[in-house]
Protein backbone atom coordinates (compact mmCIF):
# COMPACT_ATOMS: atom_id res chain seq x y z
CA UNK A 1 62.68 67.24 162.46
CA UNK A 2 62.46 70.65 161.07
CA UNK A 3 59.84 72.57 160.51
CA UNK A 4 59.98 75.21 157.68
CA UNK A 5 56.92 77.11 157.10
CA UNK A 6 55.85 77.20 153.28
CA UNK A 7 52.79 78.24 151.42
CA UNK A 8 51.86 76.59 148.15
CA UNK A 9 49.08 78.42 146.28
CA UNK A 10 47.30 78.97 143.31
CA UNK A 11 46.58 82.33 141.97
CA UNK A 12 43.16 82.36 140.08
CA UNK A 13 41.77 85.62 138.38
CA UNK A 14 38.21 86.21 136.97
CA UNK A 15 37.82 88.18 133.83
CA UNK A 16 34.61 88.84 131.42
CA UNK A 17 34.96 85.06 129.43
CA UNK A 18 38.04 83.57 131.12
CA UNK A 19 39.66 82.46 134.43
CA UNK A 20 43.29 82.45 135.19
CA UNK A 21 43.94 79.15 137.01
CA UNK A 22 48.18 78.64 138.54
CA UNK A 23 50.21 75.76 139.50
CA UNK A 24 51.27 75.07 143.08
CA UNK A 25 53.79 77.21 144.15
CA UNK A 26 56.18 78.00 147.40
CA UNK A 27 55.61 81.33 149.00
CA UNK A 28 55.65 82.80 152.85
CA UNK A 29 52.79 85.19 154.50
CA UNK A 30 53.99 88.36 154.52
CA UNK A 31 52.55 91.58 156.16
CA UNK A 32 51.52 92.74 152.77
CA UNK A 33 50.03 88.47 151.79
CA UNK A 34 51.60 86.11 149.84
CA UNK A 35 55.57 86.35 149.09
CA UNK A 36 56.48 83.61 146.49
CA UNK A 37 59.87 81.74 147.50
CA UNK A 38 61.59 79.33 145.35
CA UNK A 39 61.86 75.69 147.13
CA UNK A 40 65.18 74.00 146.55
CA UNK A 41 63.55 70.90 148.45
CA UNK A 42 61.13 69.73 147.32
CA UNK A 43 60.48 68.75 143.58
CA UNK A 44 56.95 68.72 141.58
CA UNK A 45 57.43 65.14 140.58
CA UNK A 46 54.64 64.96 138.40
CA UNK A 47 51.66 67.26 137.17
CA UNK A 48 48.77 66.23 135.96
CA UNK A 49 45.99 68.76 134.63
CA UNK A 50 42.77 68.00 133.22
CA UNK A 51 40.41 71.10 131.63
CA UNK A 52 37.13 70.91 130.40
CA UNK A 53 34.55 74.02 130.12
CA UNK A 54 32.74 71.96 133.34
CA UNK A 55 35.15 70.74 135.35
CA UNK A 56 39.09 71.30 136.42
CA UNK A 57 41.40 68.54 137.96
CA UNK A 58 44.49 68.84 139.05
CA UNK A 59 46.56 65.92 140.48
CA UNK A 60 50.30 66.66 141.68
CA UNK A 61 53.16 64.16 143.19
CA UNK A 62 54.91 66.32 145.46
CA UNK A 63 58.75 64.72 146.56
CA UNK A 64 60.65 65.83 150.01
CA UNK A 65 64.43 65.34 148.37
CA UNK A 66 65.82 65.79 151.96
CA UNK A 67 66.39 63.87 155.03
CA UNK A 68 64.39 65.81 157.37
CA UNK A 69 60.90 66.28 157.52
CA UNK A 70 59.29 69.49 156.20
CA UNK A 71 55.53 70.80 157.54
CA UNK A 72 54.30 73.26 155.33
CA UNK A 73 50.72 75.65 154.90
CA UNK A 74 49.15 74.67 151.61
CA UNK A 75 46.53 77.12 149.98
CA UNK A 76 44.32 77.49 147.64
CA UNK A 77 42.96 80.60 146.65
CA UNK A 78 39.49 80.89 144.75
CA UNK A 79 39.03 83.19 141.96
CA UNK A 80 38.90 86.78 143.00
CA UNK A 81 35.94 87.74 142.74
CA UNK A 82 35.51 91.29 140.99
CA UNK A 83 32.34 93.01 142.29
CA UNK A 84 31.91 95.66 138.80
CA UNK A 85 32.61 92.19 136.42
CA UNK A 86 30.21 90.20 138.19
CA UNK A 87 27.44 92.54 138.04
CA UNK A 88 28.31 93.83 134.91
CA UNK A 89 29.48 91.08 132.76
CA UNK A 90 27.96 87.79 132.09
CA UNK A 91 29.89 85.36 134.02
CA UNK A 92 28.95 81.93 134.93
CA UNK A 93 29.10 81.98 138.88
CA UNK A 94 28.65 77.39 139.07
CA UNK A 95 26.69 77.65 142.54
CA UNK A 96 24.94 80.19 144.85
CA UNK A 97 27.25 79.54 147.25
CA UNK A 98 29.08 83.11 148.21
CA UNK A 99 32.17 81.27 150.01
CA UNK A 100 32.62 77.93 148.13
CA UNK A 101 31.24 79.10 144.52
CA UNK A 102 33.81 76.77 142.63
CA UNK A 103 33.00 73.47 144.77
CA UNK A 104 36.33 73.30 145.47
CA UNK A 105 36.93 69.00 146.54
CA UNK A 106 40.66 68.03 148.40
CA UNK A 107 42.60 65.23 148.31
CA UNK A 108 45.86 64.53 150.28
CA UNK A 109 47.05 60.86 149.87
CA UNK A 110 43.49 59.43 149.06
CA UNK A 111 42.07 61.28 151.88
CA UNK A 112 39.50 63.73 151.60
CA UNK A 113 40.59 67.02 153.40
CA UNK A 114 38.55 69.62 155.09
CA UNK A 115 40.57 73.09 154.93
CA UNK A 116 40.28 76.18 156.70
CA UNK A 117 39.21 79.09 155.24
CA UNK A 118 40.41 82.95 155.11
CA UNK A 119 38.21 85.48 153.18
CA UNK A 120 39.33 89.28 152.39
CA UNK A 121 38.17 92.26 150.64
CA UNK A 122 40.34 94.95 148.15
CA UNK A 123 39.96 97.57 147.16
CA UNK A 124 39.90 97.89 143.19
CA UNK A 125 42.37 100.37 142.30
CA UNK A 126 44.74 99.94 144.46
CA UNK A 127 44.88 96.84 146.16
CA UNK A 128 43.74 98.49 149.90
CA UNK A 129 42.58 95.69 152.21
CA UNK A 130 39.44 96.84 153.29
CA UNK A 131 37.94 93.73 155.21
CA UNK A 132 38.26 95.52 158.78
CA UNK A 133 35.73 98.34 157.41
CA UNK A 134 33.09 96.28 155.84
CA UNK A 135 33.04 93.72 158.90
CA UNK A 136 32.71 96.66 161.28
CA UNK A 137 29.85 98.12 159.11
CA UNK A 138 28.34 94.25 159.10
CA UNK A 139 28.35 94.14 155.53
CA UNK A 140 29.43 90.53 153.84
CA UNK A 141 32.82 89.69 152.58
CA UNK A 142 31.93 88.24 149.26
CA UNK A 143 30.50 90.35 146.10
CA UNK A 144 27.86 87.37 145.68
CA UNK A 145 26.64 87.57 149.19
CA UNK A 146 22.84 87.04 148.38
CA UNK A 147 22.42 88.96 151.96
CA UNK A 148 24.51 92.26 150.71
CA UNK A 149 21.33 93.87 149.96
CA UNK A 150 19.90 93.63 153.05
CA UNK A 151 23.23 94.34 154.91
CA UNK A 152 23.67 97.47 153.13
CA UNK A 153 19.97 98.86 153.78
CA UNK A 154 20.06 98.44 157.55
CA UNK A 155 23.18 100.91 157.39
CA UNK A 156 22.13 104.42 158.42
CA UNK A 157 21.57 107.09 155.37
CA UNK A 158 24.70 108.76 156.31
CA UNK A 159 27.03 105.71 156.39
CA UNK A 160 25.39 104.38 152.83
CA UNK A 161 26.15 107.15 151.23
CA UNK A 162 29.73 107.59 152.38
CA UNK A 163 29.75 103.81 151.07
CA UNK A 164 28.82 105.38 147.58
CA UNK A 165 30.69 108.16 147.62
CA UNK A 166 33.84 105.84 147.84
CA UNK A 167 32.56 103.68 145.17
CA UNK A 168 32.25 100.98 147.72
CA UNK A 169 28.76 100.27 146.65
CA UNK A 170 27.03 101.51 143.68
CA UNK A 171 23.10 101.73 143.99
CA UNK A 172 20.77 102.61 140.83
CA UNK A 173 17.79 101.75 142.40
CA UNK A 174 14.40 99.74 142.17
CA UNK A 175 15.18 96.86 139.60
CA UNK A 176 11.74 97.91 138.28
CA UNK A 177 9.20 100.64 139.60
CA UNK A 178 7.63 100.02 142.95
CA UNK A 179 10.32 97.27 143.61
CA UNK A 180 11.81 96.85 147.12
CA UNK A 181 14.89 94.91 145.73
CA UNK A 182 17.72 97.67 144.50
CA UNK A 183 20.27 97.47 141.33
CA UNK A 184 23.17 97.40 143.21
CA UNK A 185 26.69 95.57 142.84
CA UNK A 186 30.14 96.10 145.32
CA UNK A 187 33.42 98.13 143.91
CA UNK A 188 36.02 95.55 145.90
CA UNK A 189 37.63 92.27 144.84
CA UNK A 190 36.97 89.19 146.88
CA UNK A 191 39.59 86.81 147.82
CA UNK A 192 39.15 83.67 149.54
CA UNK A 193 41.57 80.90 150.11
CA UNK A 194 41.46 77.75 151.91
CA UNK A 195 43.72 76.29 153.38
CA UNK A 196 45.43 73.35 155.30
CA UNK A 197 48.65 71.92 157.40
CA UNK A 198 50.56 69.52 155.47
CA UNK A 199 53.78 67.27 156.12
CA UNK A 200 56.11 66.30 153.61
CA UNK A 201 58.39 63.54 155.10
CA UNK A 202 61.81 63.22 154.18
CA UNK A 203 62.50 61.10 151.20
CA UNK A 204 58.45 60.64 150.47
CA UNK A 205 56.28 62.01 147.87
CA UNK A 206 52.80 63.60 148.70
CA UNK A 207 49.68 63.36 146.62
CA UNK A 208 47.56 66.05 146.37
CA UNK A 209 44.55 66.86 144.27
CA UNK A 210 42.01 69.18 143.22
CA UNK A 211 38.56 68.99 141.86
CA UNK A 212 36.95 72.36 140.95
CA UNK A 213 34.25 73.85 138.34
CA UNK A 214 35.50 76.58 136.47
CA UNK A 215 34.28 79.90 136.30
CA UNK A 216 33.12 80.58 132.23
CA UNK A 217 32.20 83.82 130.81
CA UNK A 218 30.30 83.33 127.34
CA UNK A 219 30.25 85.39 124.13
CA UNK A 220 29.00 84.76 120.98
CA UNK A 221 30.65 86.23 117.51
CA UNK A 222 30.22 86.30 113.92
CA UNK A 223 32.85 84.51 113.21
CA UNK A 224 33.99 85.61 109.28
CA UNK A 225 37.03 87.01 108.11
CA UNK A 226 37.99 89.13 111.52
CA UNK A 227 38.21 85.52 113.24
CA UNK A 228 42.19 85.69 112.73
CA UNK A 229 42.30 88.59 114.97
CA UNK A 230 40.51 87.04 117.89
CA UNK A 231 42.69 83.67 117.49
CA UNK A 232 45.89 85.47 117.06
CA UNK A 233 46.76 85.51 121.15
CA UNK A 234 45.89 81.89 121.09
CA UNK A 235 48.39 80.75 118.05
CA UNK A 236 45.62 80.31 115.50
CA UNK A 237 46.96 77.47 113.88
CA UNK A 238 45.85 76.41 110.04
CA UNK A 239 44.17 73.51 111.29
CA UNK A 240 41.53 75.97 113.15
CA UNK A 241 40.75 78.04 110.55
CA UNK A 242 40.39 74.66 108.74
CA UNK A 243 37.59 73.49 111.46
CA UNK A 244 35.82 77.38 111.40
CA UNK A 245 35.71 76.77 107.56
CA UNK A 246 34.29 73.36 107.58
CA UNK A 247 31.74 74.26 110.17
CA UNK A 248 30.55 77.12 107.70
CA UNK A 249 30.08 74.22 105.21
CA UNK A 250 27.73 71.98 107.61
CA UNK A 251 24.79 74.78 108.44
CA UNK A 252 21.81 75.81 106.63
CA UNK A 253 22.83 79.17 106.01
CA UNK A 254 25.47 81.42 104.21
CA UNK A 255 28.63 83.25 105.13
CA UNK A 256 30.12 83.76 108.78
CA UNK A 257 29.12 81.34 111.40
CA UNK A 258 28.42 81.84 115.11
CA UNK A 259 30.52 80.95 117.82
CA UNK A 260 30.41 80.46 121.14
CA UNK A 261 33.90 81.98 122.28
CA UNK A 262 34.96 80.62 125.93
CA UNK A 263 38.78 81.50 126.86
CA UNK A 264 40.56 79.80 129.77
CA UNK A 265 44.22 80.72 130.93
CA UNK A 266 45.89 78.57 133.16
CA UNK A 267 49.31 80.03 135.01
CA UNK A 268 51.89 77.47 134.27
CA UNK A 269 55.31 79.68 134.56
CA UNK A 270 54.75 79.52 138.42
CA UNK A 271 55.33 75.72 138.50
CA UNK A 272 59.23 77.14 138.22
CA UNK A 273 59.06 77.69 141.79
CA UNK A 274 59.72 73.92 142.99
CA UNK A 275 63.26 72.71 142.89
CA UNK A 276 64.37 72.20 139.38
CA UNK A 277 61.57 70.96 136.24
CA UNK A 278 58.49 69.86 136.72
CA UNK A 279 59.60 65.99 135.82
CA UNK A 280 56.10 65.04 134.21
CA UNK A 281 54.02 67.49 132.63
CA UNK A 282 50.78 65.74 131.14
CA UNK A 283 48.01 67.92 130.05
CA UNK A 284 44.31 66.82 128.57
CA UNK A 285 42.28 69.38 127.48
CA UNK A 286 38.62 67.82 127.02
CA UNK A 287 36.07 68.87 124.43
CA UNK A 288 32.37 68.84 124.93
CA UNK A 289 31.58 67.96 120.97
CA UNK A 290 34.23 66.70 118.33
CA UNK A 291 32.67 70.10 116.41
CA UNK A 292 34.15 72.56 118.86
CA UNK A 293 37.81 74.44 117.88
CA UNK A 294 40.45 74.57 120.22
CA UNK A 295 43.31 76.94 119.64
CA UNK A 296 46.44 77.45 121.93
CA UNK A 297 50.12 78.13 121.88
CA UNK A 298 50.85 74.85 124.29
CA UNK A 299 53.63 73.63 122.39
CA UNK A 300 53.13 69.65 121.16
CA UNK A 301 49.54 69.57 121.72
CA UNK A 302 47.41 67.40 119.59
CA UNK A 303 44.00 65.69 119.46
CA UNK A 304 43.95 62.36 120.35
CA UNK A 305 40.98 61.99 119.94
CA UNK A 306 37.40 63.45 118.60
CA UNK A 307 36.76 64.84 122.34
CA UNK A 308 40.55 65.22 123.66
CA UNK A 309 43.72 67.13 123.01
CA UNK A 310 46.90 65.98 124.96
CA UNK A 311 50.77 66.59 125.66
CA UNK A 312 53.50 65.20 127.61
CA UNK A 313 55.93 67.06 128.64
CA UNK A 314 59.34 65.54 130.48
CA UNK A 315 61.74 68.43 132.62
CA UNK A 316 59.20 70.68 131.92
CA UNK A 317 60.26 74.31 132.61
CA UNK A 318 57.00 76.70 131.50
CA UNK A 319 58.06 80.12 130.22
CA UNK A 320 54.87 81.07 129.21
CA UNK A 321 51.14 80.57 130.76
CA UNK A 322 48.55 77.91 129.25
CA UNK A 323 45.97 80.23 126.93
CA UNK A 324 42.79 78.02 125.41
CA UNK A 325 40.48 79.49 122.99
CA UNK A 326 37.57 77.17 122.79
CA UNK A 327 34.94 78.23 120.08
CA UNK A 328 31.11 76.23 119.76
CA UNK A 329 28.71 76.37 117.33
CA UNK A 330 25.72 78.10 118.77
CA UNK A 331 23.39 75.46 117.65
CA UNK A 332 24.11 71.75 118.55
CA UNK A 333 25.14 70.10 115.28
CA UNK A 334 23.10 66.78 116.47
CA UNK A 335 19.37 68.93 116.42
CA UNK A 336 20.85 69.83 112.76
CA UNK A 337 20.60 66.42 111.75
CA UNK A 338 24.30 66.23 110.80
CA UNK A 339 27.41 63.70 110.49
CA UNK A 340 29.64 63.41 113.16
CA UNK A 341 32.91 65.75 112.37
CA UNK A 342 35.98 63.99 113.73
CA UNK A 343 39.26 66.42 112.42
């Protein structure tokens, strides 16, 4: 048996009202992290990804095309976490968990798996690893760290304020007057994988799969005759402006209506790192109301249903990333009193 020394991971970033999500890929640990390889052994037999606003699931049929067994390190990393955009923005953190904020569930063959865990800090503007310093000064890993507060206070003056000086840690005082508990958010990036040992014997498929909630930042918009611009880097198609028009049609009021506007991106392209196609691509994308608008430049897919879009895909070779513009009306259409809208 040989043993060649792989690591599959995802790549998930965090912006103000989306979250970059990636397929499985091949890659080594490097000095420097993550180098991405291209596997020439084993294939990405199938794909299957569900989104929703609430929940991600990804299911994946990995195949070992050789005649030797290969063990592998399988990641996954977590969204980075962005310390300005999280205090800053309005993001949707799904738990108060600092570590485990996505609920991130594994699968290998059936089995539940428990993974290990590696957590780092960067620095934003250039990428500096900075874990070493904050553990030394006892301060938490993770910019949600309900205890980062408290960590930061029991620093001496001298070592706070060097903290500030290197926009580390930005402090703007009592949250009201007379208030022990500080404004304060972290100027580093968060990264935490998890990850496990996995075997892929020769001539044998693996099954691996991953249950997740996504990370949503929410806007809302007037959505009138600008709307084309904000749909344009999701392929506005005619049929969406169609839905944004009807919807003006079905409340009580005049002119533009408002939207919710959630954006999710998933990284697709990196699913060219397995050993030729990705033989089955299937893809649901799952709607919370047959009202809401979905717009994206996923070639082939349609609704199948009031609550569903789907597409197949067979030798699937990605060269572009999976963009979805989902758009809600701010007011549910049931407390309205209205018909059902099925495009």
């Amino acid at each position: 048996m040989r043993a060649l020394r792989l690591l599959l991971f995802f790549v998930v970033c965090v912006a103000t009202v989306h979250q970059v999500i990636a397929d499985d890929t091949s890659a080594t640990l490097g000095a420097g992290g993550l180098i991405p390889l291209k596997s020439t052994e084993i294939v990405m037999q199938s794909e299957d990804l569900s989104i929703s606003l609430h929940q991600v699931k990804v299911k994946y049929v990995f195949t070992n095309t050789t005649n030797h067994d290969i063990d592998a390190t399988v990641a996954f990393p977590l969204p980075p976490l962005d310390g300005d955009l999280v205090a800053k923005e309005s993001i949707d953190i799904p738990t108060q968990d600092p570590i485990n904020f996505l609920l991130f569930k594994l699968r290998v063959n059936g089995r539940t798996i428990s993974p290990k865990l590696e957590i780092r800090a960067y620095r934003d503007d250039n990428g500096e690893d900075i874990t070493a310093q904050l553990r030394s000064l006892g301060l938490p890993l993770s910019v949600i760290d309900p205890k980062m507060e408290s960590a930061f206070n029991k620093l001496p003056e001298k070592q706070r304020k060097r903290l500030e000086e290197e926009e580390l840690i930005e402090d703007t005082g009592p949250q009201w007057p007379g208030s022990r508990h500080h404004i304060m958010w972290c100027g580093w990036k968060t990264r935490i994988e998890y990850y496990w040992h996995q075997r892929f014997p020769a001539h044998s498929s693996v099954y691996v799969g991953h249950t997740y909630r996504p990370v949503v930042g929410v806007t809302w918009d007037d959505w009138g005759d600008s709307a084309w611009f904000e749909m344009k880097p999701y392929c506005g198609a005619p049929e969406a402006d169609r839905e944004i028009a009807h919807l003006k049609t079905l409340f009580p009021y005049k002119g533009d209506v408002m939207l919710y506007d959630k954006r999710i991106e998933f990284v697709l392209t990196t699913g060219n790192n397995w050993s030729g196609p990705i033989r089955s691509f299937h893809l649901t994308v799952h709607l919370d109301h047959a009202y809401d608008v979905l717009s994206s430049c996923m070639p082939g897919l349609k609704r199948t249903s009031p609550l569903t879009y789907e597409v197949h895909v067979s030798n699937f070779r990605p060269t572009s990333n999976l963009k979805l513009l989902i758009l809600q009306p701010h007011r549910h259409p049931e407390k309205l009193h209205l018909p059902s809208y099925a495009p």
